[in-house]
Protein backbone atom coordinates (compact mmCIF):
# COMPACT_ATOMS: atom_id res chain seq x y z
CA UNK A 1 0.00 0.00 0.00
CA UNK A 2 1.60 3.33 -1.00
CA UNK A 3 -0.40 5.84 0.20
CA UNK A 4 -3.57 5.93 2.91
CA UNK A 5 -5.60 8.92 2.83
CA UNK A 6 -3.86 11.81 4.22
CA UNK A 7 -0.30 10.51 5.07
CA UNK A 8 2.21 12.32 3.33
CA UNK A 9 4.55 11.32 1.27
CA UNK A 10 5.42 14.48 -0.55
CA UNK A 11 5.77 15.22 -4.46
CA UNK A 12 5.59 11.57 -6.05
CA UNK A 13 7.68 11.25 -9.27
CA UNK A 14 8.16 7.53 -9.56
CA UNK A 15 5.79 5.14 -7.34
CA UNK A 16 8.43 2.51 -7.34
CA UNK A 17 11.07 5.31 -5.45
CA UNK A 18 8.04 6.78 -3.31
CA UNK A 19 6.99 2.41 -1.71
CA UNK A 20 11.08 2.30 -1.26
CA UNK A 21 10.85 5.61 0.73
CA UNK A 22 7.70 4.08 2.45
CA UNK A 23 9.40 0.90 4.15
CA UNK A 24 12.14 2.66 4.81
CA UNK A 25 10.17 5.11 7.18
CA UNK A 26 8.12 2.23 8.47
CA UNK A 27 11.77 0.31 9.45
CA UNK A 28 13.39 3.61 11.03
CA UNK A 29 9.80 3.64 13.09
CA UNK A 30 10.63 0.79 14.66
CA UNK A 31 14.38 0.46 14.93
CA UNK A 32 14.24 3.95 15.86
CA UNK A 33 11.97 4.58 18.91
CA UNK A 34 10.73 8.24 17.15
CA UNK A 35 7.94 8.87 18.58
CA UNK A 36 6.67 11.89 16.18
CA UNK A 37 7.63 9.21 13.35
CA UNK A 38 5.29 6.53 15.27
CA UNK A 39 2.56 8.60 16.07
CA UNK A 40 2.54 9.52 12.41
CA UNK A 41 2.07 6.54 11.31
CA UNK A 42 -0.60 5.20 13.98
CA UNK A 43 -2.48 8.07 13.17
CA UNK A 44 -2.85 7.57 9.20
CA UNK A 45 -3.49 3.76 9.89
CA UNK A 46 -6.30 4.73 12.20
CA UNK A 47 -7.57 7.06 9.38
CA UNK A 48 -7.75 4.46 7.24
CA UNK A 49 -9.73 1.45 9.62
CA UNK A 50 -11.82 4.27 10.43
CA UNK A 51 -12.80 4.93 6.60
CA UNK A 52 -12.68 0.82 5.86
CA UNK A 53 -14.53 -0.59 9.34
CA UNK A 54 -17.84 1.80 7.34
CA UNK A 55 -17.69 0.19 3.84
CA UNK A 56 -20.78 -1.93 3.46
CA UNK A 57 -20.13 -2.20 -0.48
CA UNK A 58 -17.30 -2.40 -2.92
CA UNK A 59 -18.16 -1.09 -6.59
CA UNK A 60 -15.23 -2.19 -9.37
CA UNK A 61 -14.64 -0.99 -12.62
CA UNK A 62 -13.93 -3.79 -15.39
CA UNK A 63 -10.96 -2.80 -17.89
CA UNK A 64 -7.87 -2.32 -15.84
CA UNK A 65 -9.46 -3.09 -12.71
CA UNK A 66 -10.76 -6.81 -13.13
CA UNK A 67 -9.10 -6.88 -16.31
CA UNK A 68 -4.86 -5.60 -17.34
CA UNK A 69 -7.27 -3.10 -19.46
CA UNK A 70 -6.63 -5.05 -22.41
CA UNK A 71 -9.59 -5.31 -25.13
CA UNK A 72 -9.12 -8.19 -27.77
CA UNK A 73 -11.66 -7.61 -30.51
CA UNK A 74 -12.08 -9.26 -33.36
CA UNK A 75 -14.56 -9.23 -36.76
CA UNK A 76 -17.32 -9.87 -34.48
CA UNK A 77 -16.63 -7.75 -31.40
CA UNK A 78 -14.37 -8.33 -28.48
CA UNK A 79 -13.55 -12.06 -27.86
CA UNK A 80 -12.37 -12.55 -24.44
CA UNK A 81 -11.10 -10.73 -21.05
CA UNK A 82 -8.43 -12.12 -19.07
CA UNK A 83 -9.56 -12.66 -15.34
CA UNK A 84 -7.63 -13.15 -12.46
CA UNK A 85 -8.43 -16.16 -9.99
CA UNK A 86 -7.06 -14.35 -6.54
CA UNK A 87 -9.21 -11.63 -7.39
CA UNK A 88 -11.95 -14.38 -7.64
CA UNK A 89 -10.96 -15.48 -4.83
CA UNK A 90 -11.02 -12.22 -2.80
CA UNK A 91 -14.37 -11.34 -4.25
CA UNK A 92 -16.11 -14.77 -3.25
CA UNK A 93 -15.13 -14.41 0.58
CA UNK A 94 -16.14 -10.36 0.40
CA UNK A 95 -19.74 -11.27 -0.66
CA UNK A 96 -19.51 -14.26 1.91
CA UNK A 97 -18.83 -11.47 4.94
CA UNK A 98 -21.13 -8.90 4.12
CA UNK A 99 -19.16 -7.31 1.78
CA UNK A 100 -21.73 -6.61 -1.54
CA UNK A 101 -19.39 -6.34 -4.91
CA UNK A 102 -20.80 -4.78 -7.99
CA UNK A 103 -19.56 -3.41 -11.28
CA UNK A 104 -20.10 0.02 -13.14
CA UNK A 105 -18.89 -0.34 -16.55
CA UNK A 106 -18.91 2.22 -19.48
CA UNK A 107 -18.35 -0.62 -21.88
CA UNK A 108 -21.05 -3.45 -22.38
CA UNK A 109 -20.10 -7.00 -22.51
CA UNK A 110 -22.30 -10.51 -22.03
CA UNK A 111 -18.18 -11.71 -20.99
CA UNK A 112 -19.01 -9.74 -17.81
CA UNK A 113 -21.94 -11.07 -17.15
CA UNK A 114 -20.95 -14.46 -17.10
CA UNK A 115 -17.60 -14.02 -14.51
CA UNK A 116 -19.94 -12.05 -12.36
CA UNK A 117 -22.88 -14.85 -12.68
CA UNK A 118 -19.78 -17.60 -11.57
CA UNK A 119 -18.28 -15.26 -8.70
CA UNK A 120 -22.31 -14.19 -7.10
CA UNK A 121 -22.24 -10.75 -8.26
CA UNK A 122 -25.49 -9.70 -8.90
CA UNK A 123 -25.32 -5.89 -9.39
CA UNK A 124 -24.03 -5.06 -12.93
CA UNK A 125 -24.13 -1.33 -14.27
CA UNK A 126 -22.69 -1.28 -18.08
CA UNK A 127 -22.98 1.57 -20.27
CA UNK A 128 -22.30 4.26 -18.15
CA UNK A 129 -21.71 7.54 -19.31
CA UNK A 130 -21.29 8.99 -15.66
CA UNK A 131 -20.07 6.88 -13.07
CA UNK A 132 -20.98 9.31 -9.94
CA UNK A 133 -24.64 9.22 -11.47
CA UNK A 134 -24.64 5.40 -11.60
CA UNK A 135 -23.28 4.80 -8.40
CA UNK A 136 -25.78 7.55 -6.61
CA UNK A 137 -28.31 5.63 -8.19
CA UNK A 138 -27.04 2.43 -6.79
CA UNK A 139 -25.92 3.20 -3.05
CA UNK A 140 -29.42 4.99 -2.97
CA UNK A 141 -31.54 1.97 -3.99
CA UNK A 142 -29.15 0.19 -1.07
CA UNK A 143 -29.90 2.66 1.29
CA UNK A 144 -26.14 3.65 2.26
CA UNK A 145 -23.99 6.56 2.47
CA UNK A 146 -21.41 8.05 0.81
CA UNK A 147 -19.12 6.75 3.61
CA UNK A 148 -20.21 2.96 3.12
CA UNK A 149 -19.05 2.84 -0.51
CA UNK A 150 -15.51 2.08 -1.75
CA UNK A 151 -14.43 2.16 -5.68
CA UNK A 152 -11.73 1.00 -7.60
CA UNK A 153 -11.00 2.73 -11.12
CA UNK A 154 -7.57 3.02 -12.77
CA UNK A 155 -8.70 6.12 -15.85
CA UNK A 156 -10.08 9.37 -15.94
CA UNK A 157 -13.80 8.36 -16.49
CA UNK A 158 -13.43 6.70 -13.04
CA UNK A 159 -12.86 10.16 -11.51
CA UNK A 160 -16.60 10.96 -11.30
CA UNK A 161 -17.03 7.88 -9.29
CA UNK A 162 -14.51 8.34 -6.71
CA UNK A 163 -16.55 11.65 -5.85
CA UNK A 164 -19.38 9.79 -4.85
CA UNK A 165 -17.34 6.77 -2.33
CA UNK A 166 -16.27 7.41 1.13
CA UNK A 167 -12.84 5.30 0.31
CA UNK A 168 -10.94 5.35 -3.45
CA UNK A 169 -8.16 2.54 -4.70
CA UNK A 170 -6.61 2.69 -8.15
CA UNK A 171 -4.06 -0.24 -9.52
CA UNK A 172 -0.54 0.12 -9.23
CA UNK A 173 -1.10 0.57 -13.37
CA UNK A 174 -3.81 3.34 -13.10
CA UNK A 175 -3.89 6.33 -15.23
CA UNK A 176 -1.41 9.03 -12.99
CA UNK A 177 -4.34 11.41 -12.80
CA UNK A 178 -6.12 8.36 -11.11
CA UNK A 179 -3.64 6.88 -9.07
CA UNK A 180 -3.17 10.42 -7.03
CA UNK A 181 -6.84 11.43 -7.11
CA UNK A 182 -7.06 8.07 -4.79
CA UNK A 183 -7.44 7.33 -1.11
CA UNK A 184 -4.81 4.21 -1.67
CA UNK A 185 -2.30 3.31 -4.47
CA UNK A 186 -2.59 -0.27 -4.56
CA UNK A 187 1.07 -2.34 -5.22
CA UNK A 188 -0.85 -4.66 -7.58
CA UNK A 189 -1.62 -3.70 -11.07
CA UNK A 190 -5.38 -4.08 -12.76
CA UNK A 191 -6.12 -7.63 -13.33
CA UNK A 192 -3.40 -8.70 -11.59
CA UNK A 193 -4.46 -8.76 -8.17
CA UNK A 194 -5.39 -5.15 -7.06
CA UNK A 195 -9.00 -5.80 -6.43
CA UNK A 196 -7.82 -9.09 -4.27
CA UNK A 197 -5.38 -6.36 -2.48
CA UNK A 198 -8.32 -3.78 -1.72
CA UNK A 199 -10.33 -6.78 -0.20
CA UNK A 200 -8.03 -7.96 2.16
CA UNK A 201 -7.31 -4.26 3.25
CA UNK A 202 -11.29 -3.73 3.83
CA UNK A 203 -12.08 -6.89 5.78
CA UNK A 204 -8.58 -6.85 7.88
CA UNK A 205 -9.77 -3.46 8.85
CA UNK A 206 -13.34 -4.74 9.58
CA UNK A 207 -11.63 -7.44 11.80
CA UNK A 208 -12.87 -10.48 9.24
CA UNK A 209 -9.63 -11.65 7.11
CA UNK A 210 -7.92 -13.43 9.97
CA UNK A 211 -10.91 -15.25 10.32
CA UNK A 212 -11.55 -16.01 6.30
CA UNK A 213 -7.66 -17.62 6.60
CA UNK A 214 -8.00 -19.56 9.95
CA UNK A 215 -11.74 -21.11 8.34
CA UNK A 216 -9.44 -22.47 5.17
CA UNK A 217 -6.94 -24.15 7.86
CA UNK A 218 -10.22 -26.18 8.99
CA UNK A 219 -11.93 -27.24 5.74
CA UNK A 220 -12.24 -25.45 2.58
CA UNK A 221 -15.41 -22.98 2.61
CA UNK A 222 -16.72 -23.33 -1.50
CA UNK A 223 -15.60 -20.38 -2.65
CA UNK A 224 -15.41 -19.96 -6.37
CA UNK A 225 -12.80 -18.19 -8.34
């Protein structure tokens, strides 16, 4: 995780640089008993269970969030998107802890419909021209708050979106724009596990992912992928 909220980490010029910089600090914390350098960074961790213990709903983009944002089309339309299984994974044990998923899309695509059909999601916005508008709409009809919504979007049409959720992520990949408009820079890139990451981030703050692992090391819990 690069960046949580408010902690500051200066002018970034090269994310790669800025995570270095990031352990570092978090190292010299503790094999430096600083106590303005530890109270720094307790106070933008509890920033950031504050804003995740809230979120009652996770809303993904598709193409480079669920997808590496590439399109292969051919005579006919697009023929496939590449998937990623841990992000499967994460996805199955967030809707099996009260965690609803569901996808705003501008793009249409029946290939969407069927990954979210085999992971349970049931909430499926495609088309949309304006993300905030589409995701009012949808935390309205669910009765929540700004503050119970979190979104992940990686380009500039995502933007609109993050204006309407209490708690932003964009890939490791997303558009710059994107990636500082966001509560938290992910380390993993669309597709590649960055919606798994912002799961595990959401229910560890919410007190549930030590649980999801110990309930594996008793018997496997049916989770698809």
């Amino acid at each position: 995780m690069k960046k949580i909220l408010g902690f500051p980490f200066g002018n970034k010029q090269n994310r790669h640089d800025e995570m270095l910089s990031f352990d570092d600090e978090i190292e010299s914390i503790f094999d430096e008993d600083d106590d303005d350098d530890y109270c720094e960074f307790d106070e933008f961790m509890e920033e950031f269970a504050d804003a995740a213990q809230g979120i009652r709903m996770l809303a993904l983009d598709v193409d480079g969030v669920l997808t590496d944002g590439t399109i292969y089309m051919g005579n006919d339309g697009e023929l496939f998107k590449g998937f990623n299984a841990k992000d499967g994974m994460g996805i199955s044990c967030a809707l099996r802890n009260g965690l609803e998923v569901a996808i705003i899309t501008g793009r249409k695509s029946e290939i969407i419909h069927r990954r979210a059909e085999e992971l349970g999601i049931t909430t499926i916005i495609e088309g949309a021209k304006d993300k905030r508008e589409a995701l009012r709409s949808l935390r309205r009809l669910r009765g929540l708050s700004v503050e119970e919504v979190a979104y992940v979007g990686d380009d500039l049409n995502d933007l609109p979106a993050f204006a309407e959720s209490g708690l932003t992520f964009a890939p490791d990949d997303a558009a710059e724009d994107v990636y500082d408009a966001a509560d938290i820079g992910l380390d993993n890139p669309g597709g590649r596990g960055a919606v798994r990451e912002a799961i595990e981030y959401i229910l560890a703050a919410q007190d549930k992912w030590e649980k999801i692992v110990a309930s594996y090391e008793q018997a496997g819990q049916g989770d698809r992928q």
